[in-house]
C-alpha atoms as a PDB file:
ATOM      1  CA  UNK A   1       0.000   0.000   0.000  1.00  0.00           C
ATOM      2  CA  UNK A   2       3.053   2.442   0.819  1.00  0.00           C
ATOM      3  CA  UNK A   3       4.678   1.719  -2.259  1.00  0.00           C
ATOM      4  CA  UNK A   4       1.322   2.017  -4.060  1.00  0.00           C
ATOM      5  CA  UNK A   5       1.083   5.747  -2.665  1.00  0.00           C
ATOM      6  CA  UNK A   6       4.747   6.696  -2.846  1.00  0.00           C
ATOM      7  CA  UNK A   7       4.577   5.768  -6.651  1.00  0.00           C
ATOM      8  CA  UNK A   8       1.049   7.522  -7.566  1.00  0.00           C
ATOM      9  CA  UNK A   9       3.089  10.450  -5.846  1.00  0.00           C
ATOM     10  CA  UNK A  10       6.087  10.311  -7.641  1.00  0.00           C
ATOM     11  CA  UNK A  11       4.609   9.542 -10.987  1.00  0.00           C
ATOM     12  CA  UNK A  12       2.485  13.339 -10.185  1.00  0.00           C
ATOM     13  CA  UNK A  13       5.630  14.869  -9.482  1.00  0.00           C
ATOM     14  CA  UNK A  14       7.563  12.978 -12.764  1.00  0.00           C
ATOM     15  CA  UNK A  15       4.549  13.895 -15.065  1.00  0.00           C
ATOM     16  CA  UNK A  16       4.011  17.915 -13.844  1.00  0.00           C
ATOM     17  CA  UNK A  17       8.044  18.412 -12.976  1.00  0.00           C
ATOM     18  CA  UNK A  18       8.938  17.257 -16.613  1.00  0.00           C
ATOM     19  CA  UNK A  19       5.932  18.851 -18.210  1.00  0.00           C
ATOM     20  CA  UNK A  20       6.624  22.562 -16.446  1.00  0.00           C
ATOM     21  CA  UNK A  21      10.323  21.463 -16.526  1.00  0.00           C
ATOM     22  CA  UNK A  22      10.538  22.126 -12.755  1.00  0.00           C
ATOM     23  CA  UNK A  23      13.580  20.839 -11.587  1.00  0.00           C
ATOM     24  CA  UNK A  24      12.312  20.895  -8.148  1.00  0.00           C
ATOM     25  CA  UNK A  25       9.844  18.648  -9.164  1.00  0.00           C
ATOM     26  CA  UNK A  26      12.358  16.595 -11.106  1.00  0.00           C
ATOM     27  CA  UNK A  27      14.641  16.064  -7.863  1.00  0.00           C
ATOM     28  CA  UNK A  28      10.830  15.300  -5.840  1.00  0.00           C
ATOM     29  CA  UNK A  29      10.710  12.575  -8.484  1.00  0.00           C
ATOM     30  CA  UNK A  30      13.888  11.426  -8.786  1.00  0.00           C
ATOM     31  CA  UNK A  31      13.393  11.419  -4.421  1.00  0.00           C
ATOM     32  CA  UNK A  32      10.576   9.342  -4.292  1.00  0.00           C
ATOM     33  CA  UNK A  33      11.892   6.875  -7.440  1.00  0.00           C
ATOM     34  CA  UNK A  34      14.924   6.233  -4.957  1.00  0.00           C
ATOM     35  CA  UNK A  35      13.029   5.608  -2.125  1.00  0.00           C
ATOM     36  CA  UNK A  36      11.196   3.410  -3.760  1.00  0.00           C
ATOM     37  CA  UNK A  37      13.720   1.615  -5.153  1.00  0.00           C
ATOM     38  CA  UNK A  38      15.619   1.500  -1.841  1.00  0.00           C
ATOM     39  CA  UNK A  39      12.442  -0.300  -0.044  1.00  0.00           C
ATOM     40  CA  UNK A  40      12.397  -2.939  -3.137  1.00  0.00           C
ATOM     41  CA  UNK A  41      15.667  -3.868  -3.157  1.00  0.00           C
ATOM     42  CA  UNK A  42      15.834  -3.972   0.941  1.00  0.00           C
ATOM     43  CA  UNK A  43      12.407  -6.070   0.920  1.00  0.00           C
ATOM     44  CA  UNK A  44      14.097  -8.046  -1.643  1.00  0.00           C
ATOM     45  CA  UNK A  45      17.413  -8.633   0.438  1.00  0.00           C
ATOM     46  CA  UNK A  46      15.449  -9.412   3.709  1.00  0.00           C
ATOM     47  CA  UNK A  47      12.742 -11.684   1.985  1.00  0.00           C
ATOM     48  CA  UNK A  48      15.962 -13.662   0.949  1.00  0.00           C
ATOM     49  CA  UNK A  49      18.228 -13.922   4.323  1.00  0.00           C
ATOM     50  CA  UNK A  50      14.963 -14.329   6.230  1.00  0.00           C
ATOM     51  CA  UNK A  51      12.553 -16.684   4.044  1.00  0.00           C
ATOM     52  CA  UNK A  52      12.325 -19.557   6.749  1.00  0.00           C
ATOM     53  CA  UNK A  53      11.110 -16.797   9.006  1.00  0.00           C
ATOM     54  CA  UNK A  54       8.746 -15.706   6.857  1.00  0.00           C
ATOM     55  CA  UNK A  55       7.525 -18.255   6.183  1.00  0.00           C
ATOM     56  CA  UNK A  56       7.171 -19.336   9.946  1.00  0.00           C
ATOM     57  CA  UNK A  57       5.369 -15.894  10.483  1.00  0.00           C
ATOM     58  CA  UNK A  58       2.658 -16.628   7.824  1.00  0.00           C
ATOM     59  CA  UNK A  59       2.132 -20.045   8.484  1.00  0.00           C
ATOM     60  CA  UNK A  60       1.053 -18.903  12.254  1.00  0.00           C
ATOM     61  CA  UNK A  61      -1.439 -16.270  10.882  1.00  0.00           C
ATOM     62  CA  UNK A  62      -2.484 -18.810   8.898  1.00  0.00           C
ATOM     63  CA  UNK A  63      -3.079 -21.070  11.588  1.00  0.00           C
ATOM     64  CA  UNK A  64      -4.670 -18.218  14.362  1.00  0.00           C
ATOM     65  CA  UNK A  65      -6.895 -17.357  11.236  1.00  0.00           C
ATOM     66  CA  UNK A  66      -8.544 -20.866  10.684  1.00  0.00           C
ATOM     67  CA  UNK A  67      -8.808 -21.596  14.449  1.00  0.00           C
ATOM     68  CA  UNK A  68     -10.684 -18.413  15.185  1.00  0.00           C
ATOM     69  CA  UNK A  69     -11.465 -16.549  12.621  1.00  0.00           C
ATOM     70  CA  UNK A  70     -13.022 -19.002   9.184  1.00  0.00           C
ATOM     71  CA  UNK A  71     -16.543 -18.894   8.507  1.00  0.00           C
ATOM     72  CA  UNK A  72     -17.367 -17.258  11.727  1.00  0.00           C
ATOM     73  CA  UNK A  73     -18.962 -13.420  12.476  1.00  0.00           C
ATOM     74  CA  UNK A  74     -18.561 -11.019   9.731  1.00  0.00           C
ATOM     75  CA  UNK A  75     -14.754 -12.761   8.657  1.00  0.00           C
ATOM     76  CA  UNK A  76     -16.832 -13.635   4.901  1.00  0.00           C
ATOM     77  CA  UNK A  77     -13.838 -12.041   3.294  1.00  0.00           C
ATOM     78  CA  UNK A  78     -11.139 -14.324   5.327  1.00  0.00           C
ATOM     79  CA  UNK A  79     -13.271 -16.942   4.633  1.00  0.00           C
ATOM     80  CA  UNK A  80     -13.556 -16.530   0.761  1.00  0.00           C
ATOM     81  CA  UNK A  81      -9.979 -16.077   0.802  1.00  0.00           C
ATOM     82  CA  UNK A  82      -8.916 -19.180   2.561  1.00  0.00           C
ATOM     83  CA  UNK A  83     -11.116 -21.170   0.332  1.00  0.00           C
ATOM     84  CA  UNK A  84      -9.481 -19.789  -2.592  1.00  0.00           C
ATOM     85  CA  UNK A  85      -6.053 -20.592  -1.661  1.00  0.00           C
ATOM     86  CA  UNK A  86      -6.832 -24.037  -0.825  1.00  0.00           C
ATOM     87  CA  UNK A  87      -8.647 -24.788  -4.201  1.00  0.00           C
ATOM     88  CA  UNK A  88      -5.844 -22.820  -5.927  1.00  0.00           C
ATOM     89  CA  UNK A  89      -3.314 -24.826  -4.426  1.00  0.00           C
ATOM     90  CA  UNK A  90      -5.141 -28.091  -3.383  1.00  0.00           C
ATOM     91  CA  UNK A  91      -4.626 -27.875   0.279  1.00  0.00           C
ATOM     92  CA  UNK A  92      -6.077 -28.241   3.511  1.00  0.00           C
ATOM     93  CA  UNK A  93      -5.166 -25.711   6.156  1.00  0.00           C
ATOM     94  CA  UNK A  94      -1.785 -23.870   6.954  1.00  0.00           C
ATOM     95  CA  UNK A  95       0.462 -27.156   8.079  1.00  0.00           C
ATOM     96  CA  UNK A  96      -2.412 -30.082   8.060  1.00  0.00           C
ATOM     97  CA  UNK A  97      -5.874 -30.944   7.200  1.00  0.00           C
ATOM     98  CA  UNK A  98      -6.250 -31.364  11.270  1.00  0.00           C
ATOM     99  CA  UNK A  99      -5.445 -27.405  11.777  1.00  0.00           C
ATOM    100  CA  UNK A 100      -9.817 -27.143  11.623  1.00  0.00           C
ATOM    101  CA  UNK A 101      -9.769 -29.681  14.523  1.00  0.00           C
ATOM    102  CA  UNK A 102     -10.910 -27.878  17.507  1.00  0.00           C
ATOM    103  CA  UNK A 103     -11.681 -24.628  15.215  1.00  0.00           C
ATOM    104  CA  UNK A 104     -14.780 -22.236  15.668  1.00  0.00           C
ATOM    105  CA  UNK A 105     -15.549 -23.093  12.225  1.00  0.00           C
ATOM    106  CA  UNK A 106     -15.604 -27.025  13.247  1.00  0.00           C
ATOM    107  CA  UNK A 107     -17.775 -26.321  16.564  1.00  0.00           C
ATOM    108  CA  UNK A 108     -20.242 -25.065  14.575  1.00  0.00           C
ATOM    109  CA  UNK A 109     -20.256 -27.008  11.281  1.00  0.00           C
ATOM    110  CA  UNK A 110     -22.235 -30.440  13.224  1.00  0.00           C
ATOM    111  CA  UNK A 111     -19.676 -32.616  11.334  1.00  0.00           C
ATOM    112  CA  UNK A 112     -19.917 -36.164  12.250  1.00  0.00           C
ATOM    113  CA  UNK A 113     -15.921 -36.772  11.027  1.00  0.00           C
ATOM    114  CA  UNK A 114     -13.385 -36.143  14.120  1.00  0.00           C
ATOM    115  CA  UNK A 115     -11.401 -34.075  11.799  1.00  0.00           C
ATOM    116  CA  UNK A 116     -14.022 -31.552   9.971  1.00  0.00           C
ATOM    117  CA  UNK A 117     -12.680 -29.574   7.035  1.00  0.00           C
ATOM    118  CA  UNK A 118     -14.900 -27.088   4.925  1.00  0.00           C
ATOM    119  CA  UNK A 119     -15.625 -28.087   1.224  1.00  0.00           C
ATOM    120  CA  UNK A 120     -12.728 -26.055  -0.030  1.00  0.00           C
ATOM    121  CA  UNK A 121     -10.502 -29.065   0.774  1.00  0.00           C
ATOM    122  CA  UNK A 122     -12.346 -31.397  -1.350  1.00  0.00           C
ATOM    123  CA  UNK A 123     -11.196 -33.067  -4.790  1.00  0.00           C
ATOM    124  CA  UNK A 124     -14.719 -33.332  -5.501  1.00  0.00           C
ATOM    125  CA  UNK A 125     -17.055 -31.049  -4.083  1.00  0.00           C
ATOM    126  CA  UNK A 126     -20.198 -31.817  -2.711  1.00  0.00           C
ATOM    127  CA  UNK A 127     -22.576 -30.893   0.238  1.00  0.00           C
ATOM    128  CA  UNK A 128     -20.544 -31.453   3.321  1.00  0.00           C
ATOM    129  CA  UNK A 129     -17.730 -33.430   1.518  1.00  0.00           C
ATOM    130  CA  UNK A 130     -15.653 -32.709   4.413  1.00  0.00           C
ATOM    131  CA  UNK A 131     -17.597 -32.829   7.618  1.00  0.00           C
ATOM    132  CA  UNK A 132     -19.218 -36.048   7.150  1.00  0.00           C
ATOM    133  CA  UNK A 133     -16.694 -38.031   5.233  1.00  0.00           C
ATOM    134  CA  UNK A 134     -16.153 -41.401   6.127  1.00  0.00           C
ATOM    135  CA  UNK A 135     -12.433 -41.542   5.401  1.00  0.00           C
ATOM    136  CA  UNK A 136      -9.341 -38.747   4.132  1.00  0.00           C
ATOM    137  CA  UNK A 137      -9.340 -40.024   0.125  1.00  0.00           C
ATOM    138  CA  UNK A 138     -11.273 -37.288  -1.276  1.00  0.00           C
ATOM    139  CA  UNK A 139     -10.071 -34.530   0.608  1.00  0.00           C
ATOM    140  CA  UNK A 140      -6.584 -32.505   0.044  1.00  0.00           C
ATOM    141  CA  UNK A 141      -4.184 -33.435   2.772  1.00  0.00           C
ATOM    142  CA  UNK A 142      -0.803 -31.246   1.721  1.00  0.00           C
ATOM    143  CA  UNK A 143      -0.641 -28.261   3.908  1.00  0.00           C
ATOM    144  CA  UNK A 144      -0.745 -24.984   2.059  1.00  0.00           C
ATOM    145  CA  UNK A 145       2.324 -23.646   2.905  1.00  0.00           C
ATOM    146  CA  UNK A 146       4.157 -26.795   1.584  1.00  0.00           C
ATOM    147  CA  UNK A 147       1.948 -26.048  -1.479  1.00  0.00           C
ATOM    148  CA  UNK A 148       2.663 -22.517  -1.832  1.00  0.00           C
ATOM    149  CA  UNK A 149       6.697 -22.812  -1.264  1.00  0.00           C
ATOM    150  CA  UNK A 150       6.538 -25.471  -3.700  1.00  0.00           C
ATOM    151  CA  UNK A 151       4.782 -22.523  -6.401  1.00  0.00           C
ATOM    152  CA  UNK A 152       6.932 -19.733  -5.255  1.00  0.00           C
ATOM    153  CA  UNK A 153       9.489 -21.876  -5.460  1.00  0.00           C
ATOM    154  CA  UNK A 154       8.709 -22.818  -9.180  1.00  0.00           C
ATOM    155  CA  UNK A 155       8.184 -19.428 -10.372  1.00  0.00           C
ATOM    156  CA  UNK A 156      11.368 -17.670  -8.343  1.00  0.00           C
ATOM    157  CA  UNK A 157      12.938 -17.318 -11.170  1.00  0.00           C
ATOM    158  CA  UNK A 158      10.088 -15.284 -12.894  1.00  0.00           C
ATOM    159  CA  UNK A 159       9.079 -13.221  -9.837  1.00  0.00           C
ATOM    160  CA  UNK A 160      12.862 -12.385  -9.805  1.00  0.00           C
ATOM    161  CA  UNK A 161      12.951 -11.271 -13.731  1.00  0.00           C
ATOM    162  CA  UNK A 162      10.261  -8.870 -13.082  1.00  0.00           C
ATOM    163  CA  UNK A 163      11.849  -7.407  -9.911  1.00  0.00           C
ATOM    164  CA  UNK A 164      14.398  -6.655 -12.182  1.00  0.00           C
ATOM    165  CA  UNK A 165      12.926  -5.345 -14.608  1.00  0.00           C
ATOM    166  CA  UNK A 166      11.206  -2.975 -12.523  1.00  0.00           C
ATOM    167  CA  UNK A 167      14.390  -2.111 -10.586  1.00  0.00           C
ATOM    168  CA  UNK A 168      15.876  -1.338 -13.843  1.00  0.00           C
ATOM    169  CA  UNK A 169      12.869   1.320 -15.477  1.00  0.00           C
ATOM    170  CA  UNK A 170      13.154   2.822 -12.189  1.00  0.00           C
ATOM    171  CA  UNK A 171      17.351   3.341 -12.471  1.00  0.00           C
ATOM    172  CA  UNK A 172      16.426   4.809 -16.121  1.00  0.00           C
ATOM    173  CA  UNK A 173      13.633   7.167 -14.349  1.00  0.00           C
ATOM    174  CA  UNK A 174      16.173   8.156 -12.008  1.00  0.00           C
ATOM    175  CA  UNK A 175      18.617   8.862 -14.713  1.00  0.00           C
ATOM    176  CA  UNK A 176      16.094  10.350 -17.072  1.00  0.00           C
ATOM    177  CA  UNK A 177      14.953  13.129 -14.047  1.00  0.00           C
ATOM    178  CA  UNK A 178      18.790  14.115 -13.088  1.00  0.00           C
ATOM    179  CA  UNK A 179      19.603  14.471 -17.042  1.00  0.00           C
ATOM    180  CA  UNK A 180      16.505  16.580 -17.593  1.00  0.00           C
ATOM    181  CA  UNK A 181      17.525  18.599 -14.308  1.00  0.00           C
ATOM    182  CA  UNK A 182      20.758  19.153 -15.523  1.00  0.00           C
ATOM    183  CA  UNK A 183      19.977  20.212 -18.752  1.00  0.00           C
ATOM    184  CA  UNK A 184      17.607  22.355 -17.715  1.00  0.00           C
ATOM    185  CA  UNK A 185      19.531  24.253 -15.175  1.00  0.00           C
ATOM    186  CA  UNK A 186      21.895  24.975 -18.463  1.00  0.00           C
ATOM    187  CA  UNK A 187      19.009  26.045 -20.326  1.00  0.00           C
ATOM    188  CA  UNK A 188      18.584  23.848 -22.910  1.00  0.00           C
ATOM    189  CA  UNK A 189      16.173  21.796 -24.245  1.00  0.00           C
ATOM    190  CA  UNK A 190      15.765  18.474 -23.509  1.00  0.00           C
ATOM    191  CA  UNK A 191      15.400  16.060 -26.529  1.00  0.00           C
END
């Protein structure tokens, strides 16, 4: 969301400093591309040295959000989101298909299984596939986060290609401002 803002900001200041040829405005931009850039690449450098962590972190979210949180009060858009993923990634909850065991969604879902899971963990979905199933075969049992690592994991190499890419625009930006700046504080006209 910050780096949403910051670059609706800059791109103001980029647009109207280059338009007016403001070099105030120019160095604003050039400012905020650097910032920007500086957040990137250190979000980059500590998702890398602290993945495991990370990982860790989201996994427990994960977990505090299906014990107390799914398909309970006004959480619809948790919920709708934790079905997603599953389906998306054919899983069942953040480390096992047990992490609903004990849930608030399970208390109040009358299953008759001893480990209830909501139809978003099914292979094939019908009404309550998972709370009154008589055995595990046609529900997901890999945990999400295995699942997800696994697809980061598989597309790290494209995630990273775009990070650079984007790094890269922003160095030209950058470069693009300060040349403009200069050239305008000589009084010439940029090409």
């Amino acid at each position: 969301m910050t780096a949403g803002i910051l670059t609706f900001l800059a791109s103001i200041f980029g647009c109207i400093g280059a338009m007016k040829r403001n070099p105030c405005m120019l160095i604003t931009y050039f400012v905020f591309l650097l910032l920007i850039f500086g957040l990137e690449l250190g979000g980059g450098i500590y998702a890398a040295t602290n993945g495991p962590t990370i990982v860790a972190a989201i996994t427990r979210s994960f977990q505090a959000d299906i014990t107390s949180k799914y398909g309970v009060g006004n959480n619809a858009p948790l919920t709708t989101a934790i079905d997603h993923i599953q389906r998306q990634f054919q899983c069942c909850g953040a480390e096992a298909f047990t992490d609903y065991t004990g849930s608030q969604w399970a208390r109040q879902s009358n299953a008759t299984n001893s480990h209830p899971v909501p139809e978003s963990c099914c292979r094939s979905v019908s009404r309550n596939c998972g709370t009154n199933r008589a055995d595990d075969s046609n529900i997901y049992t890999q945990s999400c986060r295995v699942q997800i690592v696994v697809s980061v994991g598989a597309n790290l190499r494209i995630i990273l290609g775009i990070g650079i890419a984007i790094g890269v625009i922003q160095l030209f930006g950058m470069i693009a401002s300060m040349m403009m700046v200069c050239d305008i504080k000589k009084g010439g006209e940029v090409v």
